[in-house]
N, C-alpha and C. Protein backbone atom coordinates (compact mmCIF):
# COMPACT_ATOMS: atom_id res chain seq x y z
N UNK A 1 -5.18 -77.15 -25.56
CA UNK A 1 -5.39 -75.76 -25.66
C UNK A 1 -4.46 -75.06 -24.68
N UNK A 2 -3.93 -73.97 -24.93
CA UNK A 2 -2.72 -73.06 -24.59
C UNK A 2 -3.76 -72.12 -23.74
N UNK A 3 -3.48 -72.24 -22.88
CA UNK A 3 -3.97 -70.79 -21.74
C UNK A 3 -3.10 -69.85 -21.53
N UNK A 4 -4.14 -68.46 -22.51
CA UNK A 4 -2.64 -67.56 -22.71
C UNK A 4 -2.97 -66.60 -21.27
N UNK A 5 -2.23 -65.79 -20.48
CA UNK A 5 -2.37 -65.10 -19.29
C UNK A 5 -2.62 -63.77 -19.78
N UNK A 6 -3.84 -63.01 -19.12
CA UNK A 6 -4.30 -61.66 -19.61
C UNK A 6 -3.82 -60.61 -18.34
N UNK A 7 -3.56 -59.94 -18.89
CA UNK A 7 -2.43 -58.81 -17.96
C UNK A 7 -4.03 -57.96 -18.05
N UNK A 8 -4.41 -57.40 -16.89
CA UNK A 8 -5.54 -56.63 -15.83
C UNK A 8 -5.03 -56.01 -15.13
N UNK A 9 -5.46 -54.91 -14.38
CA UNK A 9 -5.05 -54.08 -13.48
C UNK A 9 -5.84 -54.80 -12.04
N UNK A 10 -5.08 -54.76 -11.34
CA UNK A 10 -5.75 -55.20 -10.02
C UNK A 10 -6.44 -54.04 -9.38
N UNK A 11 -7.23 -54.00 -8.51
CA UNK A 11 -7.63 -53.39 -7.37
C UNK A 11 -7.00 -52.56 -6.93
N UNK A 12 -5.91 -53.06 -6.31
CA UNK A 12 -4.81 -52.58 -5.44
C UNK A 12 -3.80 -51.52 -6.79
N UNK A 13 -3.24 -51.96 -7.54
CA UNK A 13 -2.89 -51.54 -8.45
C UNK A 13 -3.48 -49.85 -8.90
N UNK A 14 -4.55 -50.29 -8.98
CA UNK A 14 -5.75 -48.94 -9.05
C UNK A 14 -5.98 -48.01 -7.86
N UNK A 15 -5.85 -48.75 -6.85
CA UNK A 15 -6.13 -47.45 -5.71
C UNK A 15 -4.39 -47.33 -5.35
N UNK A 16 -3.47 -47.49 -5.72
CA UNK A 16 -1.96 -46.65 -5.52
C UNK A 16 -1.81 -45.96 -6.72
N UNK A 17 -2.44 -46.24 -7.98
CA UNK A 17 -2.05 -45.13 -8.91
C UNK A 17 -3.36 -44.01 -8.46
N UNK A 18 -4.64 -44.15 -7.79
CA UNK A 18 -5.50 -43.18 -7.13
C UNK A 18 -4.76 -42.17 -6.25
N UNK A 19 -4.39 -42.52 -5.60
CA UNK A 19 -3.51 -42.45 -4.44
C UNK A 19 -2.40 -41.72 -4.96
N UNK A 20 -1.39 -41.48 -5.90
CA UNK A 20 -0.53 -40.97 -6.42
C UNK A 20 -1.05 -39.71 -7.14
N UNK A 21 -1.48 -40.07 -8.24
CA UNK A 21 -2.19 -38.84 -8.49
C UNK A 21 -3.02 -37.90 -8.12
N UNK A 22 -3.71 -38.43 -6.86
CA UNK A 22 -4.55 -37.30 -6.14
C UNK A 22 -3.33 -36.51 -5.07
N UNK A 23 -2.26 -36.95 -5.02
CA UNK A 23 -0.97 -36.58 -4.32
C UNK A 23 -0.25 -35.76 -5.04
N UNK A 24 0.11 -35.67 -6.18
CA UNK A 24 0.41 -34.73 -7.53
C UNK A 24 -0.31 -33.34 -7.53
N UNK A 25 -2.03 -34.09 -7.40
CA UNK A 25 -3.05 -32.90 -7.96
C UNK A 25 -2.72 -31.73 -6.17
N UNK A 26 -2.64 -32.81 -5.62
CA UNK A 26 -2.66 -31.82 -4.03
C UNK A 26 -1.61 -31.01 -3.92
N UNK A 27 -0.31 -31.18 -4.54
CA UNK A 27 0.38 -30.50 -4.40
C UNK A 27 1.04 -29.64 -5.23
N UNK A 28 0.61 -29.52 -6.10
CA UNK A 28 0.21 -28.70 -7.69
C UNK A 28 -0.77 -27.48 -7.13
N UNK A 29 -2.02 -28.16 -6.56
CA UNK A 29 -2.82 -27.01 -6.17
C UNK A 29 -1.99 -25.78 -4.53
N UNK A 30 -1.78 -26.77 -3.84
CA UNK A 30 -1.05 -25.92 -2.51
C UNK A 30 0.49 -25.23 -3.41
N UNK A 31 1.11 -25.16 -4.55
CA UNK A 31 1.93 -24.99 -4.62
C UNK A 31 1.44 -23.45 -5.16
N UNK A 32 0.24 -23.80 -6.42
CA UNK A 32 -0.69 -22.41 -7.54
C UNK A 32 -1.09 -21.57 -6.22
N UNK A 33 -1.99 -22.23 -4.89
CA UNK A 33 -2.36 -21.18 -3.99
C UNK A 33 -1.54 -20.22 -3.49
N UNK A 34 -0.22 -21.25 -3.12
CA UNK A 34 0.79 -20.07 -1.84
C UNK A 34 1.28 -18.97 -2.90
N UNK A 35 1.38 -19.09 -4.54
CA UNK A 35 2.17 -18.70 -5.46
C UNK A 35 0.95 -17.46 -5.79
N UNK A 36 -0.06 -17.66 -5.84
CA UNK A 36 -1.42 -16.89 -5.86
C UNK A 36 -1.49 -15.74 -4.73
N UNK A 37 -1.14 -16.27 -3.47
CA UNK A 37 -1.36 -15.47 -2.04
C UNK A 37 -0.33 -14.85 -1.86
N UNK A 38 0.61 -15.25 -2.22
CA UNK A 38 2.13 -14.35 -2.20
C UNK A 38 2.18 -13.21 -3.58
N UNK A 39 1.86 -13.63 -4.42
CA UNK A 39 1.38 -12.50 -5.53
C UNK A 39 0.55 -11.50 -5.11
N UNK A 40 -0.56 -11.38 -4.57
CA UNK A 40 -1.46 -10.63 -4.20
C UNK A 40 -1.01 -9.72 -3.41
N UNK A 41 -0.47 -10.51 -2.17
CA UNK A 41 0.45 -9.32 -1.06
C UNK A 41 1.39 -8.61 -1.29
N UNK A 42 2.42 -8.99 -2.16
CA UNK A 42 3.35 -7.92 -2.79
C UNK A 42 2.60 -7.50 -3.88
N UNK A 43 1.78 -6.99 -4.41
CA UNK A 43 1.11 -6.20 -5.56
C UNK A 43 0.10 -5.52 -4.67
N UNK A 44 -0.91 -6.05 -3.50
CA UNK A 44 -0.91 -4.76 -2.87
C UNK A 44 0.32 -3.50 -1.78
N UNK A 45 1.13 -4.76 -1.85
CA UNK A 45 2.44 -3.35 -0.93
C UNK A 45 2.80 -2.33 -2.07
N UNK A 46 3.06 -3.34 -2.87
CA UNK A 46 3.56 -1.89 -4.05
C UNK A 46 2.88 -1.14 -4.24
N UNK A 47 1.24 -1.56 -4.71
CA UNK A 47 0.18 -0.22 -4.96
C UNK A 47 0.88 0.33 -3.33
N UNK A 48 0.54 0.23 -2.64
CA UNK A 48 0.99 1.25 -1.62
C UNK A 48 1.89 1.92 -1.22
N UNK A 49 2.77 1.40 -1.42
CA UNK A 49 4.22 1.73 -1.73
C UNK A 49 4.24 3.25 -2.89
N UNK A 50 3.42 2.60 -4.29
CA UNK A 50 3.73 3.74 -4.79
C UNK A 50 2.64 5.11 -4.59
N UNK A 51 1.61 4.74 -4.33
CA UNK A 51 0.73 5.53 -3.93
C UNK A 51 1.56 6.78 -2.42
N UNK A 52 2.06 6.30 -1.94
CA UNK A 52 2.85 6.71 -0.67
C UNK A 52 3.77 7.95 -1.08
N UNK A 53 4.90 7.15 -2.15
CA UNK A 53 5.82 8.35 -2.90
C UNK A 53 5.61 8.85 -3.79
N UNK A 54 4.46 8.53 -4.37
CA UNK A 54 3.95 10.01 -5.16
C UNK A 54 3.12 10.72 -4.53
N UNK A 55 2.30 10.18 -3.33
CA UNK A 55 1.75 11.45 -2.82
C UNK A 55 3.20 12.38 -1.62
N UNK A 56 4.49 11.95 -1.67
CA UNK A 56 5.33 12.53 -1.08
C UNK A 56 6.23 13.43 -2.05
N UNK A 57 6.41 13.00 -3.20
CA UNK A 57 6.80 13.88 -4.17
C UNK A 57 5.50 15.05 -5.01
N UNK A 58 4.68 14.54 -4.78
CA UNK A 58 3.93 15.71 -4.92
C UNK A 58 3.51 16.81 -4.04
N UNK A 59 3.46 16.67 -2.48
CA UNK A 59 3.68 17.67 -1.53
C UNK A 59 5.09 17.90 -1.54
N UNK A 60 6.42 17.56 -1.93
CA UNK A 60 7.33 18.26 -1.81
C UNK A 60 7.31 19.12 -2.50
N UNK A 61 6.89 18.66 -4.02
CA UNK A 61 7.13 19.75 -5.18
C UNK A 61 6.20 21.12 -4.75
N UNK A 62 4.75 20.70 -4.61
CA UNK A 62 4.39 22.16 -3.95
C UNK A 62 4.72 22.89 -2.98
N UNK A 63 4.95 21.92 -2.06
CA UNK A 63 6.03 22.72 -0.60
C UNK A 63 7.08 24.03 -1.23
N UNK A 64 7.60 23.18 -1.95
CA UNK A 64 8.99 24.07 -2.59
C UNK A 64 8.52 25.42 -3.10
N UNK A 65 7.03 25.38 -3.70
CA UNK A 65 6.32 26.80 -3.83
C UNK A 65 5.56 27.63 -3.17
N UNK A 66 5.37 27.21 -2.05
CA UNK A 66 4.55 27.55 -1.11
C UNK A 66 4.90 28.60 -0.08
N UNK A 67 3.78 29.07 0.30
CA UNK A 67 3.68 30.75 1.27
C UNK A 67 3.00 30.92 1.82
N UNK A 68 2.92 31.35 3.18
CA UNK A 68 1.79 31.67 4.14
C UNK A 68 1.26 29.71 4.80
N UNK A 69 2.56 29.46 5.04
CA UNK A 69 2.35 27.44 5.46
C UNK A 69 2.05 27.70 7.00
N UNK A 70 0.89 26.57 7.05
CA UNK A 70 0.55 26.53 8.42
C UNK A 70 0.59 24.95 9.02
N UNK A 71 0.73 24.55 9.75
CA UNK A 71 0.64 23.37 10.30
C UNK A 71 -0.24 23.02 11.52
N UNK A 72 -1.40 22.17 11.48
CA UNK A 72 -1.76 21.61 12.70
C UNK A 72 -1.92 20.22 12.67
N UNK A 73 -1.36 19.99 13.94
CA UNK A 73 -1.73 18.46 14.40
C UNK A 73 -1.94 18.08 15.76
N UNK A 74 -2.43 17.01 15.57
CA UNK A 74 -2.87 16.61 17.23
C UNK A 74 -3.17 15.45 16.87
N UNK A 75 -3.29 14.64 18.02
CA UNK A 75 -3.41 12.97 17.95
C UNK A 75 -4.09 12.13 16.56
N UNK A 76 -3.87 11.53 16.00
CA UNK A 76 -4.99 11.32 15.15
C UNK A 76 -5.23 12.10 13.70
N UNK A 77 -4.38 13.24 13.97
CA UNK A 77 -5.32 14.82 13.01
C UNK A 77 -3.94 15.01 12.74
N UNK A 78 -3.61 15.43 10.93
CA UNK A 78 -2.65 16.44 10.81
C UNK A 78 -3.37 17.10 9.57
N UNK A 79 -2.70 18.75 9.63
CA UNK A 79 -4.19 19.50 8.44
C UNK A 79 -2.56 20.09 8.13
N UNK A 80 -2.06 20.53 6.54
CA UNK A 80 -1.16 21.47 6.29
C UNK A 80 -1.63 22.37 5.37
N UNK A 81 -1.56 23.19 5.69
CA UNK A 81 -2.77 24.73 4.62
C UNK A 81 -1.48 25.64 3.81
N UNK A 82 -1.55 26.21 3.16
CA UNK A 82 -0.73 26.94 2.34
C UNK A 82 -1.08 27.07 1.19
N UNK A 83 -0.34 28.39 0.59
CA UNK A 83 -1.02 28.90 -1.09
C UNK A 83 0.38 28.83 -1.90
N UNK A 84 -0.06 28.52 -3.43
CA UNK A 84 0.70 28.83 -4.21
C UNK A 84 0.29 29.67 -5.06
N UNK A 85 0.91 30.90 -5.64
CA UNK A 85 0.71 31.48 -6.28
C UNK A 85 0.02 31.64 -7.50
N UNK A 86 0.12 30.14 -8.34
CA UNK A 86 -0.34 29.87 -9.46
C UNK A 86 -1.42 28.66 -9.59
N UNK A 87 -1.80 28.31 -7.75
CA UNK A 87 -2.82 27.62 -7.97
C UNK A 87 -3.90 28.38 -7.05
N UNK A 88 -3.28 28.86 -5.95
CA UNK A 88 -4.21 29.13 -5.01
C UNK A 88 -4.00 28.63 -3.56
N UNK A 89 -5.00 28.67 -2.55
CA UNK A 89 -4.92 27.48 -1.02
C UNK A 89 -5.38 26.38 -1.50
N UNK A 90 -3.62 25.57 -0.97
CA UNK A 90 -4.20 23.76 -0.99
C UNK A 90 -4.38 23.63 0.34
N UNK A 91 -4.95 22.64 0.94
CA UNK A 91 -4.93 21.85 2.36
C UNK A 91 -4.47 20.36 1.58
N UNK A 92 -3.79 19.84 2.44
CA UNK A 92 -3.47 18.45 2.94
C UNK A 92 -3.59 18.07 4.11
N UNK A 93 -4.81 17.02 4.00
CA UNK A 93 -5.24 16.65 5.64
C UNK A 93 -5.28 14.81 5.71
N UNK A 94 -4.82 14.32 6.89
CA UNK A 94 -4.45 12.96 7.15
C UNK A 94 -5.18 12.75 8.39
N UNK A 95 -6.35 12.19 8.54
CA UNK A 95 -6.42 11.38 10.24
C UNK A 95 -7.07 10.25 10.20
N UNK A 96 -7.00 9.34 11.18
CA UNK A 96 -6.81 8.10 11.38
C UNK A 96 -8.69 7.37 12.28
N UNK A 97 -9.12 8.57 11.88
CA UNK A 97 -10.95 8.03 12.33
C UNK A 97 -11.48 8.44 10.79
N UNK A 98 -13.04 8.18 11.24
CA UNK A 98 -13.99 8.27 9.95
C UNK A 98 -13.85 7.92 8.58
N UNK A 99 -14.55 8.86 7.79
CA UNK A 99 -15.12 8.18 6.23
C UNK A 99 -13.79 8.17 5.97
N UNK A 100 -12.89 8.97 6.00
CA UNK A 100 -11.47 9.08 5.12
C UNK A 100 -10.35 8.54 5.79
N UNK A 101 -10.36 7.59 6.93
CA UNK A 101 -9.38 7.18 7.61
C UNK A 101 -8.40 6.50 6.86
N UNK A 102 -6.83 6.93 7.28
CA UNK A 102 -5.96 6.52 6.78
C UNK A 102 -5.98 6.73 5.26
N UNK A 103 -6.19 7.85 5.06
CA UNK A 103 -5.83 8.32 3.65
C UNK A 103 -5.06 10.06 3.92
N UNK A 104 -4.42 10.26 2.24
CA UNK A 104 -3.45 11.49 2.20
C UNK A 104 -4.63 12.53 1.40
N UNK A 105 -5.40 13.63 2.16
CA UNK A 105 -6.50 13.98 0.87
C UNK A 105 -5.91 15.31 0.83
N UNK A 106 -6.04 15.90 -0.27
CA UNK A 106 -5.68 17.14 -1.14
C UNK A 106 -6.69 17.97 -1.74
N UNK A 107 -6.89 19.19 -0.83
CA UNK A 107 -8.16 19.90 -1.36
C UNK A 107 -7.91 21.11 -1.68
N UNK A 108 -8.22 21.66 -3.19
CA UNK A 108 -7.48 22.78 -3.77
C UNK A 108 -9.38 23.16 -4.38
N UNK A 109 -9.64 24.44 -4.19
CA UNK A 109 -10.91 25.43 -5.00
C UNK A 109 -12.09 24.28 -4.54
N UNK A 110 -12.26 23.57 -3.30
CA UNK A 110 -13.09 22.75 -2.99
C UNK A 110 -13.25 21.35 -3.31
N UNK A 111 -12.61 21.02 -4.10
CA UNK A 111 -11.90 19.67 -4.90
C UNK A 111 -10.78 18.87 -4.41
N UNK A 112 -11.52 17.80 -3.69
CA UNK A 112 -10.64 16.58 -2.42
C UNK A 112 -10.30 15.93 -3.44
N UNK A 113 -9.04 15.72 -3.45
CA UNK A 113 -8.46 14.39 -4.41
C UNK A 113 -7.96 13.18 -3.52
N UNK A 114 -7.91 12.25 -3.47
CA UNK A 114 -7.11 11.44 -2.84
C UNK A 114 -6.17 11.12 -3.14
N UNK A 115 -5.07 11.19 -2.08
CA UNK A 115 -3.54 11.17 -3.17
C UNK A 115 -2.75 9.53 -2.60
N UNK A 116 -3.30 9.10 -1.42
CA UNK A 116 -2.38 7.84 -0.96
C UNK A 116 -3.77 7.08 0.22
N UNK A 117 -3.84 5.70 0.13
CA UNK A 117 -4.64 5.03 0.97
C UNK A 117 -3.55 4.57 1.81
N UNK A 118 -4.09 3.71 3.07
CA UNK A 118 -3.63 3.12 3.80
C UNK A 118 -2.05 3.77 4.59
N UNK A 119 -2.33 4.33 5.03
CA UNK A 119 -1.49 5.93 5.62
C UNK A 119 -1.71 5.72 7.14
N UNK A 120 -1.01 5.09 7.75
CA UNK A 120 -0.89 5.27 9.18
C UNK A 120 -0.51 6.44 9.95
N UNK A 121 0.53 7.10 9.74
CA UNK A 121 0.93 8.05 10.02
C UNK A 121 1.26 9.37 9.36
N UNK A 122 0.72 10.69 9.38
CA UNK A 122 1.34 12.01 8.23
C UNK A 122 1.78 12.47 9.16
N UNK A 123 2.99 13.46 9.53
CA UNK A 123 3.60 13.92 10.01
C UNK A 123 4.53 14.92 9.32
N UNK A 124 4.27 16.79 9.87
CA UNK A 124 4.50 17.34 9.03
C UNK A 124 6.21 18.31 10.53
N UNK A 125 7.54 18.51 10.37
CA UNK A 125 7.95 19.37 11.37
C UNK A 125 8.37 20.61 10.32
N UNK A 126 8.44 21.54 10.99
CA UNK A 126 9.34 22.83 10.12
C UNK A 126 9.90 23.65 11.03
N UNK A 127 10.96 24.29 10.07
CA UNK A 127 11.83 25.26 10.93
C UNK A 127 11.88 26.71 9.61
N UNK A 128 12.64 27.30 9.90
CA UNK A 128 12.54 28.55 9.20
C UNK A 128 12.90 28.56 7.79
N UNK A 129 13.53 27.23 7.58
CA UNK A 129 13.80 27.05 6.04
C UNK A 129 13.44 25.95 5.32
N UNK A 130 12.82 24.96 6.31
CA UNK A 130 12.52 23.50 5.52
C UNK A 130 10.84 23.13 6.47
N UNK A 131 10.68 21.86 5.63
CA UNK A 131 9.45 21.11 6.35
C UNK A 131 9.85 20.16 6.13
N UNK A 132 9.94 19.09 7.08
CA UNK A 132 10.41 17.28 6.91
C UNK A 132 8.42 17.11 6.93
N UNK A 133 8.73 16.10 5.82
CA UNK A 133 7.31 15.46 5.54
C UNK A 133 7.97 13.76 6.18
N UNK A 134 6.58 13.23 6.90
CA UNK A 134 7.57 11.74 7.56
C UNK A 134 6.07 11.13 7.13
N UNK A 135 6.25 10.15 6.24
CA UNK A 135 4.42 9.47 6.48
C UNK A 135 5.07 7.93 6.71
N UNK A 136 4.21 7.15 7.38
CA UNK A 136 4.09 5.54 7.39
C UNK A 136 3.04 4.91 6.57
N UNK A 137 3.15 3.96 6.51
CA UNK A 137 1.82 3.40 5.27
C UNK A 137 2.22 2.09 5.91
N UNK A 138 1.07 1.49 6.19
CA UNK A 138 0.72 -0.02 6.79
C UNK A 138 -0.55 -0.41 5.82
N UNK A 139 -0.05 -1.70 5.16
CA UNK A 139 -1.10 -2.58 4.72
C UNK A 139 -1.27 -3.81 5.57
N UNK A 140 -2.36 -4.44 6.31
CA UNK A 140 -2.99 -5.71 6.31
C UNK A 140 -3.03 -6.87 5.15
N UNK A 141 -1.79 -8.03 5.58
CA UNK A 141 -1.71 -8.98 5.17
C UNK A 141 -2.84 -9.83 4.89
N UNK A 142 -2.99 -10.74 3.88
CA UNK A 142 -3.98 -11.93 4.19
C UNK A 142 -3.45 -12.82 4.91
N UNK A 143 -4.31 -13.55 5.86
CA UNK A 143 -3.72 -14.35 6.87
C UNK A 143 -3.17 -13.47 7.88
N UNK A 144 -3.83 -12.69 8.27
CA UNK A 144 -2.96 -11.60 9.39
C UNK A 144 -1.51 -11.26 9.21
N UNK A 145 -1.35 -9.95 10.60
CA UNK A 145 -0.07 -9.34 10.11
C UNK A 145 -0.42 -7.74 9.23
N UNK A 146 0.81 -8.07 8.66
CA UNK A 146 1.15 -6.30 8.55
C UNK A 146 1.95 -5.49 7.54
N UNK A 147 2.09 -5.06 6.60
CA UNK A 147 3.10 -4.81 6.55
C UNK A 147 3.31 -3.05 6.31
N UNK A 148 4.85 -2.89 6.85
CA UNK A 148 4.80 -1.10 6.77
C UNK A 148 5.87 -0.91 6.65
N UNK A 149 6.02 0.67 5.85
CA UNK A 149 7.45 0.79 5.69
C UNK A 149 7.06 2.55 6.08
N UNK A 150 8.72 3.42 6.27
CA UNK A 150 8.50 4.92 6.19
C UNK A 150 8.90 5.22 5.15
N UNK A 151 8.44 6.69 4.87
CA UNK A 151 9.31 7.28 3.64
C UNK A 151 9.70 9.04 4.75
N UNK A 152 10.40 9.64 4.43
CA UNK A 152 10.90 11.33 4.83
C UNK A 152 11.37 11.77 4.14
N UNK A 153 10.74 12.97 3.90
CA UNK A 153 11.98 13.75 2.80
C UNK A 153 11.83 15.50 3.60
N UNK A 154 12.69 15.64 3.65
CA UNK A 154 13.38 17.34 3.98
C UNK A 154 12.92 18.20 2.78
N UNK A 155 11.78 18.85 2.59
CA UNK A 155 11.91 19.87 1.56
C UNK A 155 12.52 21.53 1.79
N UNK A 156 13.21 22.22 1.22
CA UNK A 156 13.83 23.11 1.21
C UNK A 156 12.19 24.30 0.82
N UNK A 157 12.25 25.15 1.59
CA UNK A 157 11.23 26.12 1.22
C UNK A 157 11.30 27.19 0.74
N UNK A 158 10.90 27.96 -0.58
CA UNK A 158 11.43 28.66 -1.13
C UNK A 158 11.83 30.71 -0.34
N UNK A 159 12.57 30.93 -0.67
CA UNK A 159 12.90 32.18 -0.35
C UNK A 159 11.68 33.52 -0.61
N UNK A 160 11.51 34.14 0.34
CA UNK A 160 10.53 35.09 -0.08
C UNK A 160 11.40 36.20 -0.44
């Protein structure tokens, strides 16, 4: 009688292909996470990002119509009051305590809109013909950190 040899997987055999593939699966998964966590953080900068320049193109555009502009600020606090003709007194107010911290809010006939979150800095200067609008916007990374950028724009104020 012929003793034929039966091909089996050994032991050993079995725990290096274990061993391999749980090495695959590990780094498949750390590759989906960092690709996951890095997605998230640039999709919240941008929401902020754009939230930022449209609430800066929308105070320019009213700036540009605006009459009777007042400015206050102080640490913490900036309030900009002024009327337009065809809407009425807006305020735009920015400070950096309480319920509304670090936001751009817009209040026209008693009606707060929120126009930009995460707003570190509003900053309004003027001279006899313009207002530089300067805001910062800082978002909190996951995993700590930061991130911030400026925007400024010079609006031209219209002629009375």
């Amino acid at each position: 009688m012929i003793l034929r040899q039966k091909s089996a997987l050994t032991l050993v055999e079995m725990m290096i292909s274990t061993l391999i593939f749980t090495a695959v699966v590990a780094s498949l998964y750390t590759l989906f996470s960092s690709g996951k966590f890095s997605w998230a953080t640039y999709e919240n900068r941008i929401i902020v990002q754009r939230e930022a320049r449209q609430a800066l193109a929308r105070m320019g555009k009213e700036l540009r119509e605006a009459s009777g502009i007042a400015i206050t600020q102080s640490a913490g606090n900036t309030t900009l009051n002024f009327t337009r003709e065809d809407q009425g007194a807006v305020v735009y107010q920015w400070n950096d305590t309480g319920a509304d911290a670090n936001r751009i809010l817009r209040t026209l006939d008693g009606t707060t809109t929120i126009l930009a979150n995460s707003i570190s800095l509003l900053s309004f200067a003027s001279d006899a013909t313009s207002i530089t609008i300067d805001i910062t916007a800082t978002k909190a990374l996951w995993g700590g950190g930061a991130s911030s950028f400026h925007l400024k724009q010079k609006v031209a104020l219209r002629e009375d």
